[in-house]
Every structure is written in structure tokens, then in C-alpha cells.
C-alpha atoms as a PDB file:
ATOM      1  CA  UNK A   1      83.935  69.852 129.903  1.00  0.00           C
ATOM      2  CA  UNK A   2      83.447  72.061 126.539  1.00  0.00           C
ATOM      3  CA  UNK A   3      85.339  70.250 124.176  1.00  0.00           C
ATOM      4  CA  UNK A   4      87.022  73.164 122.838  1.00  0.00           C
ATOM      5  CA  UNK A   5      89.214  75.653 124.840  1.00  0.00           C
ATOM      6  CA  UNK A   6      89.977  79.440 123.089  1.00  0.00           C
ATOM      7  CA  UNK A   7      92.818  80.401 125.602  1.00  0.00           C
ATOM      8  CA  UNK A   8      91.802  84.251 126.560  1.00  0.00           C
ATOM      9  CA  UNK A   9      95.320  85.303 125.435  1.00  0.00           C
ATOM     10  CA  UNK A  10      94.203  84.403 122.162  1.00  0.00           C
ATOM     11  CA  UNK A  11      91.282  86.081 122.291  1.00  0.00           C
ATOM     12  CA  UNK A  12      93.055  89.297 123.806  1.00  0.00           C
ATOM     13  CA  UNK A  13      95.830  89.108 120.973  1.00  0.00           C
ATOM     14  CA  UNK A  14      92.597  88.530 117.866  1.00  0.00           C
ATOM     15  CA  UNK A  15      90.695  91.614 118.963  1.00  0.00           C
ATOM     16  CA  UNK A  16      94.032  93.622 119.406  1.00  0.00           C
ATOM     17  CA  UNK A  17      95.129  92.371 115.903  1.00  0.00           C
ATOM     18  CA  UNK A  18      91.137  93.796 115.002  1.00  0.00           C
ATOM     19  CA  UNK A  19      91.731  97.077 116.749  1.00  0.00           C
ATOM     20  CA  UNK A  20      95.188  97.517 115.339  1.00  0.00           C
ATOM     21  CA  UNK A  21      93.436  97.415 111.775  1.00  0.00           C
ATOM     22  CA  UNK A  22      90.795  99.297 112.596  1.00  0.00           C
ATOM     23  CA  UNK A  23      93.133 102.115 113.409  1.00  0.00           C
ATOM     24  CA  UNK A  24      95.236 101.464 109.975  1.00  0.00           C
ATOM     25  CA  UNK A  25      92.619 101.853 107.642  1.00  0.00           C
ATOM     26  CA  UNK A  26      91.021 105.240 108.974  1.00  0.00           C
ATOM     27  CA  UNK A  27      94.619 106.527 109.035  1.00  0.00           C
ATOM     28  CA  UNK A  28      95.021 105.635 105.411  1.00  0.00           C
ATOM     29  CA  UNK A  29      91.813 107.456 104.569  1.00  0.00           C
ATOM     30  CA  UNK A  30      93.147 110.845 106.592  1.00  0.00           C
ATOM     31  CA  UNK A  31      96.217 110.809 104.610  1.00  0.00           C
ATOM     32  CA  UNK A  32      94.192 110.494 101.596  1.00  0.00           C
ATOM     33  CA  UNK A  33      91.904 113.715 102.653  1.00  0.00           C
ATOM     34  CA  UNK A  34      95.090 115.243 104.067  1.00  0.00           C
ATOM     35  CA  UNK A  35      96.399 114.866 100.530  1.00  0.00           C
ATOM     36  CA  UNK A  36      93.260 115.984  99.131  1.00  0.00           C
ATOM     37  CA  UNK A  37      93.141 119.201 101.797  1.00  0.00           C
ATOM     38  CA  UNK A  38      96.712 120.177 100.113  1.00  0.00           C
ATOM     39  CA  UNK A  39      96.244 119.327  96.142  1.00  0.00           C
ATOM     40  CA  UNK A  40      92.708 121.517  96.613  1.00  0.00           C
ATOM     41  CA  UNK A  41      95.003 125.006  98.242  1.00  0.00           C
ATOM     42  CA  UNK A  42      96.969 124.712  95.413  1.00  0.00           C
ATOM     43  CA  UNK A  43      94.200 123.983  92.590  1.00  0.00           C
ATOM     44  CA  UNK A  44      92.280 127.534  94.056  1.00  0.00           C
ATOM     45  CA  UNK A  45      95.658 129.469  94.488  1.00  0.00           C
ATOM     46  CA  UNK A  46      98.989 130.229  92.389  1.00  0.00           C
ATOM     47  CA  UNK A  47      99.455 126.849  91.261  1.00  0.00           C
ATOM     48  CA  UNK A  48      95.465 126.604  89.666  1.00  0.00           C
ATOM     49  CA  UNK A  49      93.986 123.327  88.014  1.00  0.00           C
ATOM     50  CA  UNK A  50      95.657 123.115  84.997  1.00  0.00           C
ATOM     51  CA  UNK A  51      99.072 122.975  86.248  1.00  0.00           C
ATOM     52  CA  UNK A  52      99.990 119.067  84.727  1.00  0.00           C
ATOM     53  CA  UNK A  53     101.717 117.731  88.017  1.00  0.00           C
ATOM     54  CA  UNK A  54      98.643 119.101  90.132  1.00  0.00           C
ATOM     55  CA  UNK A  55      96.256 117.727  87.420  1.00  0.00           C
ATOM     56  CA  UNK A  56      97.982 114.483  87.408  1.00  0.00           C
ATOM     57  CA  UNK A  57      97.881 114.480  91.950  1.00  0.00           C
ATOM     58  CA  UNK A  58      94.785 114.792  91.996  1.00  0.00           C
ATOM     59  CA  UNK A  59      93.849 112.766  89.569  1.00  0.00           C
ATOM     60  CA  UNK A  60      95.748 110.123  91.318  1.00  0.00           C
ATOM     61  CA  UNK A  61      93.869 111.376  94.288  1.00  0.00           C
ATOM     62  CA  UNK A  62      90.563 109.898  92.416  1.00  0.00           C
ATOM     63  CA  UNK A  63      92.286 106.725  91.947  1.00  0.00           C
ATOM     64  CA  UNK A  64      93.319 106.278  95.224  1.00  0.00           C
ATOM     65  CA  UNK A  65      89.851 107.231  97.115  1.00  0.00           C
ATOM     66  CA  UNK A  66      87.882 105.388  94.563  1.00  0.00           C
ATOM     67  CA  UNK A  67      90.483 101.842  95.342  1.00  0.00           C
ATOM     68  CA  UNK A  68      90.161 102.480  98.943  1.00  0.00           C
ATOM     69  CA  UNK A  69      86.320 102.367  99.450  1.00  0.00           C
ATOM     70  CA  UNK A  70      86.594  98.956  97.051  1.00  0.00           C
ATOM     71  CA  UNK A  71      88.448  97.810  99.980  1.00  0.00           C
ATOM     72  CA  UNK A  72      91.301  97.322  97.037  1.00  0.00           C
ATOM     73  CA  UNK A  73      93.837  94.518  98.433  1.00  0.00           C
ATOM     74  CA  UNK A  74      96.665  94.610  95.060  1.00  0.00           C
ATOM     75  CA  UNK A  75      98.316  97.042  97.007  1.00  0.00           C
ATOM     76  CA  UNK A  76      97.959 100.028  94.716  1.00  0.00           C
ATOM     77  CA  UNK A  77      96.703 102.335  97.152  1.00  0.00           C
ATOM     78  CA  UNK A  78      99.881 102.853  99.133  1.00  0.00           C
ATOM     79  CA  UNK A  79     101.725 102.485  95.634  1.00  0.00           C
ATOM     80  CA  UNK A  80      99.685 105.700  94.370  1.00  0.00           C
ATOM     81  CA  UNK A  81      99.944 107.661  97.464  1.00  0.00           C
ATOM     82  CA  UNK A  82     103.974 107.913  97.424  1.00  0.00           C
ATOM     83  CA  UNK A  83     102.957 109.116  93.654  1.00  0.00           C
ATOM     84  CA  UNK A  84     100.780 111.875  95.201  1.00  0.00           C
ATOM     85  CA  UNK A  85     103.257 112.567  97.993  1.00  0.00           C
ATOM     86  CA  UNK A  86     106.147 113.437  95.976  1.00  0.00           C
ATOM     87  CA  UNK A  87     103.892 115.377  93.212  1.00  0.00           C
ATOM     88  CA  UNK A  88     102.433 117.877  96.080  1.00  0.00           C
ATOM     89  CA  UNK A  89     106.046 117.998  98.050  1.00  0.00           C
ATOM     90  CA  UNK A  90     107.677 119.252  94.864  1.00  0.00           C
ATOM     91  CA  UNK A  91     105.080 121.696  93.654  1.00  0.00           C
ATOM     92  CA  UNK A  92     105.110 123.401  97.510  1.00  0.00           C
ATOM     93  CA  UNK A  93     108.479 123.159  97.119  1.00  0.00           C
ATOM     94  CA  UNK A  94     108.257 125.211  93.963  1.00  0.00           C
ATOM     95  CA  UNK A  95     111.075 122.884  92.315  1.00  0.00           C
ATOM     96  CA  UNK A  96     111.958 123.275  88.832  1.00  0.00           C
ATOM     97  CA  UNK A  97     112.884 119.767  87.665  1.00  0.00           C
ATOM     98  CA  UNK A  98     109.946 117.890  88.793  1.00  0.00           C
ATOM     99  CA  UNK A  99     109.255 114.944  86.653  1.00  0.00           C
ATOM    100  CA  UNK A 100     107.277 114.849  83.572  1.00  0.00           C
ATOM    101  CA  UNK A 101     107.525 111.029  83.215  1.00  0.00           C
ATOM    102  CA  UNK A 102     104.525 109.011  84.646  1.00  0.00           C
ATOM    103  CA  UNK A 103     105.259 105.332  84.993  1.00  0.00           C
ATOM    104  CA  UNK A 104     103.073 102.400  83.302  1.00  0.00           C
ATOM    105  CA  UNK A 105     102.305 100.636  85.630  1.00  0.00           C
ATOM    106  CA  UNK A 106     102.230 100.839  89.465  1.00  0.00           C
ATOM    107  CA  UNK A 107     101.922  98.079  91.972  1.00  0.00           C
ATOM    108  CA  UNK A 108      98.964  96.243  91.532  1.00  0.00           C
ATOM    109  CA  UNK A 109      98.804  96.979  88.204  1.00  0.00           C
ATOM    110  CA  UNK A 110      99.848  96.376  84.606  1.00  0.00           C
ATOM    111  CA  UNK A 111     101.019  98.391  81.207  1.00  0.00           C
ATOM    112  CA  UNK A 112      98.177  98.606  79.026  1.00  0.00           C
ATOM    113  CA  UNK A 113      97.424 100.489  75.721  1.00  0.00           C
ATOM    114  CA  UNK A 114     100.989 101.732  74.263  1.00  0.00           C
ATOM    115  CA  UNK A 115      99.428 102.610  71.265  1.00  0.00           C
ATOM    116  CA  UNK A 116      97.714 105.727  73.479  1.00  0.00           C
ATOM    117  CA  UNK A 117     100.856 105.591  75.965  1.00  0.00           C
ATOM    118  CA  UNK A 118     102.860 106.704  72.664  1.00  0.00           C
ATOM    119  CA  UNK A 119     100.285 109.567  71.740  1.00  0.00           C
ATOM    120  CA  UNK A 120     100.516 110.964  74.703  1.00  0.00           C
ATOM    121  CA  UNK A 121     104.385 111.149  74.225  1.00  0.00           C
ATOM    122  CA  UNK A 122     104.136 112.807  71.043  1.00  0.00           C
ATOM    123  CA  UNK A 123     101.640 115.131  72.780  1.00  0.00           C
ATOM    124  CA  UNK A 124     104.349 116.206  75.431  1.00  0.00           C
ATOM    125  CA  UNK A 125     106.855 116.667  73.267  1.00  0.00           C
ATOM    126  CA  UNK A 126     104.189 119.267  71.433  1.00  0.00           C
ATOM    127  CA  UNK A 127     105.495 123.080  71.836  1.00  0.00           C
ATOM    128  CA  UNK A 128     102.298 123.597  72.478  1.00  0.00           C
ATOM    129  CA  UNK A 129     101.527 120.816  75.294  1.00  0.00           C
ATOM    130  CA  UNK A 130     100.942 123.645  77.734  1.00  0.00           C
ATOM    131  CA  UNK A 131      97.147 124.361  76.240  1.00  0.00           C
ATOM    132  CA  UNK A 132      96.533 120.839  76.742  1.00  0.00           C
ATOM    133  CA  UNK A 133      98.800 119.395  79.819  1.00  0.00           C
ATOM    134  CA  UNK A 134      95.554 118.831  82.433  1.00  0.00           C
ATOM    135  CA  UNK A 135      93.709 116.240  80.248  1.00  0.00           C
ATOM    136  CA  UNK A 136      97.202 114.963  79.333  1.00  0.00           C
ATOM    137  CA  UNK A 137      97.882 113.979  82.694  1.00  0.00           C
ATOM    138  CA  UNK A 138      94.408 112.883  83.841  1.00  0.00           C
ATOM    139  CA  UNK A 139      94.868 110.696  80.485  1.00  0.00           C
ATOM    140  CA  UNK A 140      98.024 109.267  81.750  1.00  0.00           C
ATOM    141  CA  UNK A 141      96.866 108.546  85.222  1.00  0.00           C
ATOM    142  CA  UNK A 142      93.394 106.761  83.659  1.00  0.00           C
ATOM    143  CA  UNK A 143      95.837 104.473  81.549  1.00  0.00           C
ATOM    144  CA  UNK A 144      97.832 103.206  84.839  1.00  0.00           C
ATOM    145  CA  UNK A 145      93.653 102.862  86.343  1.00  0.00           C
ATOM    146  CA  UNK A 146      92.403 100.829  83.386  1.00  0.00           C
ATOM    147  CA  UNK A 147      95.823  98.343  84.323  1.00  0.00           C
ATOM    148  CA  UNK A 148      94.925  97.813  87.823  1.00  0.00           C
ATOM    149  CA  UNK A 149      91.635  97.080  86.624  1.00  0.00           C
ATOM    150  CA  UNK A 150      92.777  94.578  83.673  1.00  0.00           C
ATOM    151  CA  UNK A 151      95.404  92.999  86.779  1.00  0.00           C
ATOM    152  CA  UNK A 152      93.030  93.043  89.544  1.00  0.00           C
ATOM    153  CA  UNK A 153      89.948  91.537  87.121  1.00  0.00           C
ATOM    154  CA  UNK A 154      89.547  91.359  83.406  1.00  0.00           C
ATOM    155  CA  UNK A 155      89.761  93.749  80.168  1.00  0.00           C
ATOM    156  CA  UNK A 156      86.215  94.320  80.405  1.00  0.00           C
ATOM    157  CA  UNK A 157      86.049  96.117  83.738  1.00  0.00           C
ATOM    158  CA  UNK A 158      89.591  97.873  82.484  1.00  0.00           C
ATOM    159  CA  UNK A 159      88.174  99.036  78.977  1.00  0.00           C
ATOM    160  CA  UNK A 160      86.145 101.902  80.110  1.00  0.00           C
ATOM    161  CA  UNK A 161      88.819 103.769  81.802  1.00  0.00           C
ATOM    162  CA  UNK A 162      90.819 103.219  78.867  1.00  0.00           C
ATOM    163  CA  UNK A 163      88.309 104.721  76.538  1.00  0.00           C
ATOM    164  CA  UNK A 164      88.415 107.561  79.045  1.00  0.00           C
ATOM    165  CA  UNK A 165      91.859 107.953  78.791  1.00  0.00           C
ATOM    166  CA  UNK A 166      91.310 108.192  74.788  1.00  0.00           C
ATOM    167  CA  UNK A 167      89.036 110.930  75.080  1.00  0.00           C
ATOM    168  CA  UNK A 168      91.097 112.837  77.278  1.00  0.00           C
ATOM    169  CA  UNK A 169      93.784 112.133  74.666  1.00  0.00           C
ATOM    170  CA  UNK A 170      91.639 113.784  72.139  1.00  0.00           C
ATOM    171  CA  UNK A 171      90.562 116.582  74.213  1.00  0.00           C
ATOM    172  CA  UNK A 172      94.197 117.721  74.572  1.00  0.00           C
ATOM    173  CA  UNK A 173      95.190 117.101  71.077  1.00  0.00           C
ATOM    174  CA  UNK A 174      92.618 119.436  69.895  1.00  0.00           C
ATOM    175  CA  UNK A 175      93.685 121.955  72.379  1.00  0.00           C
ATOM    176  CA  UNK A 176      97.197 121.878  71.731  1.00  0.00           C
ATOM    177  CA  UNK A 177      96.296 122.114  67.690  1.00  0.00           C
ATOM    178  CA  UNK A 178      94.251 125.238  68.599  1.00  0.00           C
ATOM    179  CA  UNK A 179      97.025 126.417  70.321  1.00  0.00           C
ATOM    180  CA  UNK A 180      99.425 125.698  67.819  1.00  0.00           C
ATOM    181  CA  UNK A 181      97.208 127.297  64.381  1.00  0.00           C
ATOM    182  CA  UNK A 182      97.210 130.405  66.189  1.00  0.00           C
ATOM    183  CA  UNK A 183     100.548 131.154  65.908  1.00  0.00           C
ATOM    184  CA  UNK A 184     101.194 128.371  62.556  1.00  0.00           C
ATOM    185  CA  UNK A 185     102.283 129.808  59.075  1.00  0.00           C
ATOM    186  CA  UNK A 186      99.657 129.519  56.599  1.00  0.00           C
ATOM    187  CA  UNK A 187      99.204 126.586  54.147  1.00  0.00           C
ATOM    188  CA  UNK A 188     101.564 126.892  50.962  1.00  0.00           C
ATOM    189  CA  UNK A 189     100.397 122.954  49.764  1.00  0.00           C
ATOM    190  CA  UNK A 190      99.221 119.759  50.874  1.00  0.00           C
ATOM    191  CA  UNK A 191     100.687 116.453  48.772  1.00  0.00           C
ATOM    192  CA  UNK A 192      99.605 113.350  49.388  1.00  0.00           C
ATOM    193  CA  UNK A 193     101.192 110.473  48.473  1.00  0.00           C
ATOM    194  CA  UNK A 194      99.493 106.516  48.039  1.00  0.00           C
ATOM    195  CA  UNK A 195     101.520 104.662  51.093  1.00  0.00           C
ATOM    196  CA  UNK A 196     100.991 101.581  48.545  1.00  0.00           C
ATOM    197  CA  UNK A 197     103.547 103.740  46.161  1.00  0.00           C
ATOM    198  CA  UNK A 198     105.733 103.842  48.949  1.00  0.00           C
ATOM    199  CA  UNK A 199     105.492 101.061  51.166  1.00  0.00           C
ATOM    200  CA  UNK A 200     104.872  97.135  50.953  1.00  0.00           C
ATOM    201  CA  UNK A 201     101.402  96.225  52.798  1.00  0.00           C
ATOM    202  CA  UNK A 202     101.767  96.297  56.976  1.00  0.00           C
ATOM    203  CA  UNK A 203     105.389  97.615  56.661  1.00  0.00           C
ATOM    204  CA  UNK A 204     107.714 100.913  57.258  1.00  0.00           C
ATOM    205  CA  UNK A 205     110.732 100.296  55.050  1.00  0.00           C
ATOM    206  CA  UNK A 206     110.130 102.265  52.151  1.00  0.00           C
ATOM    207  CA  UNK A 207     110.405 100.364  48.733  1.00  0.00           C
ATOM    208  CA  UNK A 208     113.306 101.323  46.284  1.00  0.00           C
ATOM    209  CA  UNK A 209     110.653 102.006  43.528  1.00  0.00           C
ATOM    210  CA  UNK A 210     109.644 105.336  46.174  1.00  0.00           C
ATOM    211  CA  UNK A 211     113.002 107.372  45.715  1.00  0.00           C
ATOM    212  CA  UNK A 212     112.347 108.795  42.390  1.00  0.00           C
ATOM    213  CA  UNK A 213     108.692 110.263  43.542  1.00  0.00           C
ATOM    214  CA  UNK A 214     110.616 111.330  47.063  1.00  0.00           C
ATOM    215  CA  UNK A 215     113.379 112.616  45.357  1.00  0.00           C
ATOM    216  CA  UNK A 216     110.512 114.745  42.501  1.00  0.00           C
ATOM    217  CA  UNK A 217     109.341 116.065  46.726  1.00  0.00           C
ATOM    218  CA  UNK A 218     112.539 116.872  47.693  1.00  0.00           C
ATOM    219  CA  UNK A 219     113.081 118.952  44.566  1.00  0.00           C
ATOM    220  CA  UNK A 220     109.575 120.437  45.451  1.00  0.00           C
ATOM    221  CA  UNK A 221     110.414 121.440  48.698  1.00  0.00           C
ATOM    222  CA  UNK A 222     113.973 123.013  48.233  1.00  0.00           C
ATOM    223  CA  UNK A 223     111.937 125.225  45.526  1.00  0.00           C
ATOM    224  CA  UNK A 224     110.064 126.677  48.264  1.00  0.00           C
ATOM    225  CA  UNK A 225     112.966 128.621  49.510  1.00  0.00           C
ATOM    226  CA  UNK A 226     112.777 130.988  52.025  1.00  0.00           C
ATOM    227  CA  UNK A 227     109.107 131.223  52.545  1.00  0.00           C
ATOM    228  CA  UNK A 228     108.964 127.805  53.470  1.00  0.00           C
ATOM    229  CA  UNK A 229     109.162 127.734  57.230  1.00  0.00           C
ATOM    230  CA  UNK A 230     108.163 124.091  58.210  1.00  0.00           C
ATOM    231  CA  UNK A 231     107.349 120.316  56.525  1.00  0.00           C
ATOM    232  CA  UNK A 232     104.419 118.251  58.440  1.00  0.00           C
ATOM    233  CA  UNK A 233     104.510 114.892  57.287  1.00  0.00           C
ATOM    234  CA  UNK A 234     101.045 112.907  58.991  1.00  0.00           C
ATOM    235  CA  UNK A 235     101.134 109.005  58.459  1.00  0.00           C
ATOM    236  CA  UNK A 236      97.855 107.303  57.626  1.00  0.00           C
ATOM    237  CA  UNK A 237      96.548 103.241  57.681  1.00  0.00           C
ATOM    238  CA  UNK A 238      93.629 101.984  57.086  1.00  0.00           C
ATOM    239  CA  UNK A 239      92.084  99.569  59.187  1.00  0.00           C
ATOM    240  CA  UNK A 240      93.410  96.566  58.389  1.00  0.00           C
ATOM    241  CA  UNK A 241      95.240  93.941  61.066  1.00  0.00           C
ATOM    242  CA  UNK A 242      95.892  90.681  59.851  1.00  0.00           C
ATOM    243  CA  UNK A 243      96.985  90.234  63.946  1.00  0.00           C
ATOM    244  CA  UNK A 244      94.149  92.176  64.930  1.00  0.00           C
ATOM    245  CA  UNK A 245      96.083  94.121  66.895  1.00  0.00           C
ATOM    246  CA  UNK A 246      94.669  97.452  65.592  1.00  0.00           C
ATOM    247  CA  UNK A 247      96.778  99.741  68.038  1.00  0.00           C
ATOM    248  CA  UNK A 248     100.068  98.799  66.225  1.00  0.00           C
ATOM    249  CA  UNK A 249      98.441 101.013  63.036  1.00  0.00           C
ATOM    250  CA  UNK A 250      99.013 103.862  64.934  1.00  0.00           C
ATOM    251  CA  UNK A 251     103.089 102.713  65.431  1.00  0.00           C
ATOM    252  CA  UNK A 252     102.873 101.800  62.225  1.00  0.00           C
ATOM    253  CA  UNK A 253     101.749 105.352  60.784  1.00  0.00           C
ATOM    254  CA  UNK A 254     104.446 107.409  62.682  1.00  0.00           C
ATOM    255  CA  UNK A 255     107.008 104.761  61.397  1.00  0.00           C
ATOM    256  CA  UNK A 256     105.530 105.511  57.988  1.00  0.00           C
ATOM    257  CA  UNK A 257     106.074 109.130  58.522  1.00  0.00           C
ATOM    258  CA  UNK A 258     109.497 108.702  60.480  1.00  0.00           C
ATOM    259  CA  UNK A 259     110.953 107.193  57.594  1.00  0.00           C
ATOM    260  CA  UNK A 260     110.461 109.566  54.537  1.00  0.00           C
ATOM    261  CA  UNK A 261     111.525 112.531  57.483  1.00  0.00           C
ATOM    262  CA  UNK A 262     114.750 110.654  57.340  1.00  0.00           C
ATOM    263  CA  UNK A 263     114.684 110.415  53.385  1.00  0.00           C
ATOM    264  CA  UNK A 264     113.896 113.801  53.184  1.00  0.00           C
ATOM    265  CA  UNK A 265     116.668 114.817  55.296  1.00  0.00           C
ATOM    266  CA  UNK A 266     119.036 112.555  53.798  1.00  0.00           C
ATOM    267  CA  UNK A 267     118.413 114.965  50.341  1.00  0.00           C
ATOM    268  CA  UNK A 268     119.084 118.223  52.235  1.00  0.00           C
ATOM    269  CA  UNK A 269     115.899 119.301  54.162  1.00  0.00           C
ATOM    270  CA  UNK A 270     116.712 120.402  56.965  1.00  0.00           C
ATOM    271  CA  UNK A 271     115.670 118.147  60.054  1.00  0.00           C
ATOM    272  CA  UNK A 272     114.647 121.269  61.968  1.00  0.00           C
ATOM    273  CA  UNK A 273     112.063 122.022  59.689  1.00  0.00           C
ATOM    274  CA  UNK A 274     110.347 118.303  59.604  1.00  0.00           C
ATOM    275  CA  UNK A 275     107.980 117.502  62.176  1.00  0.00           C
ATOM    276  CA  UNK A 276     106.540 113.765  61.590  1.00  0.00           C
ATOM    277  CA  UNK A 277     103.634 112.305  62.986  1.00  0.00           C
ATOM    278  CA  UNK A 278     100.877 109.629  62.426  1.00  0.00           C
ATOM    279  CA  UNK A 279      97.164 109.225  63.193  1.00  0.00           C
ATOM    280  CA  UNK A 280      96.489 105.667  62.759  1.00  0.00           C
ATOM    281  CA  UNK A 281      93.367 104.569  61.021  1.00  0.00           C
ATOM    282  CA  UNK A 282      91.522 107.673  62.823  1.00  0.00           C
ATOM    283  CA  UNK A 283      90.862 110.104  59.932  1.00  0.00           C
ATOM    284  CA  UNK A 284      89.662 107.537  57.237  1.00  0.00           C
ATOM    285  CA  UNK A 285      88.900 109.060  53.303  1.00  0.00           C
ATOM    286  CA  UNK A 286      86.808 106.034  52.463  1.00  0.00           C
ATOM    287  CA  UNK A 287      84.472 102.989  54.390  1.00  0.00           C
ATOM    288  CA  UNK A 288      84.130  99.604  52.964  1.00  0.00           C
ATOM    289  CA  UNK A 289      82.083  96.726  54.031  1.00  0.00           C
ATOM    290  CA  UNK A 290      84.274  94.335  55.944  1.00  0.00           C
ATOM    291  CA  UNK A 291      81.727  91.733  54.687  1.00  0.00           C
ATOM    292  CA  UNK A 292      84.084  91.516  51.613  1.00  0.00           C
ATOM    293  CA  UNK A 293      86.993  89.444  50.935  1.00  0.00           C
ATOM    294  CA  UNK A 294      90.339  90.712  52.276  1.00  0.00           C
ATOM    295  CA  UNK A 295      91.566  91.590  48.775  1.00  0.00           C
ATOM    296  CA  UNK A 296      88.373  93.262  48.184  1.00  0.00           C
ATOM    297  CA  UNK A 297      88.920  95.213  51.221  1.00  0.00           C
ATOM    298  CA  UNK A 298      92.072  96.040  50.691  1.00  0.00           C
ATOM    299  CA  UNK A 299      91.579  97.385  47.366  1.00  0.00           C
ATOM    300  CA  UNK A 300      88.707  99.702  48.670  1.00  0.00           C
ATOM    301  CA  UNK A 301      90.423 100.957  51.693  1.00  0.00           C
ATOM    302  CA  UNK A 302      93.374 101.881  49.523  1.00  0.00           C
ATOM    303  CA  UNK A 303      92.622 105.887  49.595  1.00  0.00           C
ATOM    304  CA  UNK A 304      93.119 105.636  53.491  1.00  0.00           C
ATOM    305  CA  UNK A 305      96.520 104.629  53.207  1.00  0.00           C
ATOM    306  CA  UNK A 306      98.385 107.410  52.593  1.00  0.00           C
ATOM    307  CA  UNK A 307     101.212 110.220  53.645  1.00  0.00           C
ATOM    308  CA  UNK A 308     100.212 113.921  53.854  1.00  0.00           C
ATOM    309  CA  UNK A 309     102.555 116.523  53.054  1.00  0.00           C
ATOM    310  CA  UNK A 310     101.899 119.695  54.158  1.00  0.00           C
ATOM    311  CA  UNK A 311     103.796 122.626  53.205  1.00  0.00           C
ATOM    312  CA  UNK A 312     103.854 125.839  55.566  1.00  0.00           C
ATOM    313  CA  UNK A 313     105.421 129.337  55.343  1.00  0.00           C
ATOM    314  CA  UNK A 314     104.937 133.070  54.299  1.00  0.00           C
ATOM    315  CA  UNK A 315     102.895 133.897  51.131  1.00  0.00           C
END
């Protein structure tokens, strides 16, 4: 007698269980080209590609295809689906107060990269974000990508989504500033100021020794009078991390700029007329050899930290 028995209910209830899945995972790819069917009417109709919730669908749309034929088991799939569901149902819809928020991280993934999570908020608070919103949201939906692949396997199979996500980043920053000089007031003056006059290395607060030469630009500005029509203040770092955490340069350089808007303000500029924002270590003056000593560094990288004043209006 064969020492081991496999009970044909068994065997009936395995190749149901088989069939059962069989059937689940076709059905997940039809809803997936049903999806696709719906985003793609709207992309070559009234809606058109550009539109930032249809951009950011079907964008999602690539995720969720691309996870699916990986045979993807973190459960991000179905997570990103209900994402492309209720993007699609609201643009047929035609409601006005869909979403603009796009969450971090999804299930089966993780929050990655708030250093370009934060650009793209200052991007989409732009009055201009309209000339850029597609690569916007494709940009947002590559960040949540690069987390599921960080989550699912390591930093190195996550790190060329988020270097996608970057360039997308910059793609819609430089449409939304050619957007934005079309209808900008001309240049009246750029100032700009030594962050090391200002600020104490790494840090936001501004130093008491700064008021006089803030309040000697406050003076400056309120001179402008009526011509002067707007106040751009753009933080700058250099590249320096002693936590090597390079992203928090960008933070830092907003802060930088954040806090002599507030300054500013606090002498009488109007806050309406301020817009402050920072680049990072991204539009360097000066390279130095990192082969030097820190000190030596520092000292040569000191043109890159700076604030830029730029003064706008009617000539």
C-alpha cells in the first residue's frame, strides 16, 4: 500500500484554490486596462494630457502595470488602483474640489526624498503651476515609485526613479518660470548678501550683528516706492553637510530666505509683496576641491552661500 494517501477532496479543493487565482489575477489586469481604456478618452478629448489629476492617473497607471507584471506581492497594486479609481471618477464627474494632495507613501511603500517632496510644494503653490502641473504630478507619483522600490528592495533599485522624479521637478520649474517672466515686472536690482554676514554656519536664525545691514535693505526697499511691485528673496548653501545629509541644504535655504521675509516684514514691507524661496546648493558661484581640509573648503565655498535680493517693478 503507497505509503502516502492525498485524499481527492484535497486535491479537488488545491486546484480550485489554483483556478480561483487564476481568475483573480487576469481580473486585476482588466481593471487595470479598463482604467487605462478611460484615463486614454479623456487624455485625447476635453480633459487632454496635461490636465495634473489625469497626468498624475495615468501615471499611476504606469506604476501599477509595471508592479503587476513583477508579480509585485507588497500589496501596492490594489493600493494604487483605488488612487486611479477616485482620480478618473472625479474628473468624469467634472468635480471642482478634487484633491491636489498626493500622499507619500502608499501601501507597500515608504516616504522618501522630502527635500524634492518640499519643491514640489513650493511648485504648487506657484501662480504659475498650471504651465508646469503634468511633470509635477508624474514627479509626485515617481517619488511614491522610488519608495516601494527602497521598501520592497534597497536604495539602489529606488534611486533611479528618484532621479526621475528630480528631472521632472526641473522640467516643471523651468516651465512655470517661463510662464511666470512673461508676465514678471522687469528687474529694478539684484543685492546679494554673504549668508556668513547673516547667519552662523548650518543654521537659520539670523545673527543680531545682521539687523543693521537688513535694516540699510529695508530702507532700500521702502525707497523704491510705487514702482516697486514685488521682493524675491532666493536662499543659497553651498555644499557642505557635516551629516551628509545634503537634501536638508535645500530646507535649510528656504529657512534662510523665510527668515529675513519675516525681518523684512517686521520693518514695514509688506508681506504681499515678498515671495521667499531657496535652491539648495543647485546654482553654485564657485567649485573647490573637496580634497582640502574642511576649513579650507569652507573658506572657498564661501561665495555660494548667499541671499539674493531681487527687486522688481515699473521703470
Amino acid at each position: 500500500m503507497n505509503k502516502y494517501f492525498i485524499s481527492p477532496l484535497f486535491v479537488i479543493l488545491l486546484l480550485g484554490g489554483i483556478a480561483q487565482a487564476a481568475e483573480w489575477v487576469p481580473a486585476q489586469l482588466k481593471r487595470i486596462e479598463a482604467l487605462q481604456l478611460r484615463a486614454d478618452v479623456m487624455a485625447f478629448g476635453e480633459v487632454g494630457p496635461d490636465n495634473y489629476h489625469l497626468a498624475k492617473a495615468r501615471t499611476w497607471l504606469d506604476l501599477a502595470l509595471s508592479e503587476y507584471h513583477e508579480n509585485e506581492q507588497k500589496g501596492i497594486v490594489p493600493a494604487v488602483i483605488l488612487q486611479i479609481e477616485s482620480l478618473l471618477d472625479a474628473l468624469e464627474k467634472q468635480r471642482p474640489d478634487i484633491t491636489m494632495d498626493t500622499p507619500r507613501q502608499v501601501t507597500g511603500s515608504e516616504a522618501v526624498r522630502p527635500d524634492l517632496w518640499n519643491r514640489v510644494a513650493v511648485l504648487k503653490n506657484s501662480e504659475s503651476f498650471s504651465c508646469g502641473q503634468r511633470p509635477v504630478a508624474e514627479a509626485e507619483v515617481h517619488l511614491v515609485w522610488a519608495g516601494h522600490e527602497k521598501f520592497e528592495s534597497s536604495w539602489a533599485h529606488a534611486q533611479s526613479y528618484a532621479l526621475s522624479a528630480e528631472e521632472l521637478i526641473r522640467e516643471a520649474q523651468a516651465k512655470i518660470e517661463a510662464c511666470e517672466f512673461k508676465k514678471t515686472p522687469p528687474v529694478l536690482e539684484k543685492i546679494t548678501l554673504s549668508s556668513d554676514a547673516l547667519f552662523e554656519f548650518g543654521n537659520a536664525k539670523l545673527d543680531p550683528s545682521a539687523q543693521w545691514r537688513l535694516n540699510r535693505l529695508a530702507d532700500h526697499i521702502r525707497q523704491e516706492g510705487a514702482r516697486l511691485q514685488e521682493v524675491v528673496l532666493v536662499g543659497h548653501t553651498d555644499r557642505l553637510r557635516s551629516d551628509g545629509k545634503h537634501e536638508r541644504n535645500q530646507i535649510l535655504s528656504e529657512q534662510r530666505a523665510e527668515s529675513i521675509k519675516q525681518y523684512l516684514v517686521g520693518r514695514g514691507i509688506p508681506a504681499d509683496k515678498i515671495r521667499a524661496s531657496g535652491v539648495g546648493s543647485s546654482q553654485s558661484l564657485v567649485e573647490c576641491s573637496s580634497r582640502q581640509s574642511k576649513e579650507k573648503q569652507m573658506e572657498c565655498l564661501q561665495p555660494n552661500r548667499r541671499v539674493e535680493i531681487i527687486l522688481r517693478g515699473t521703470k
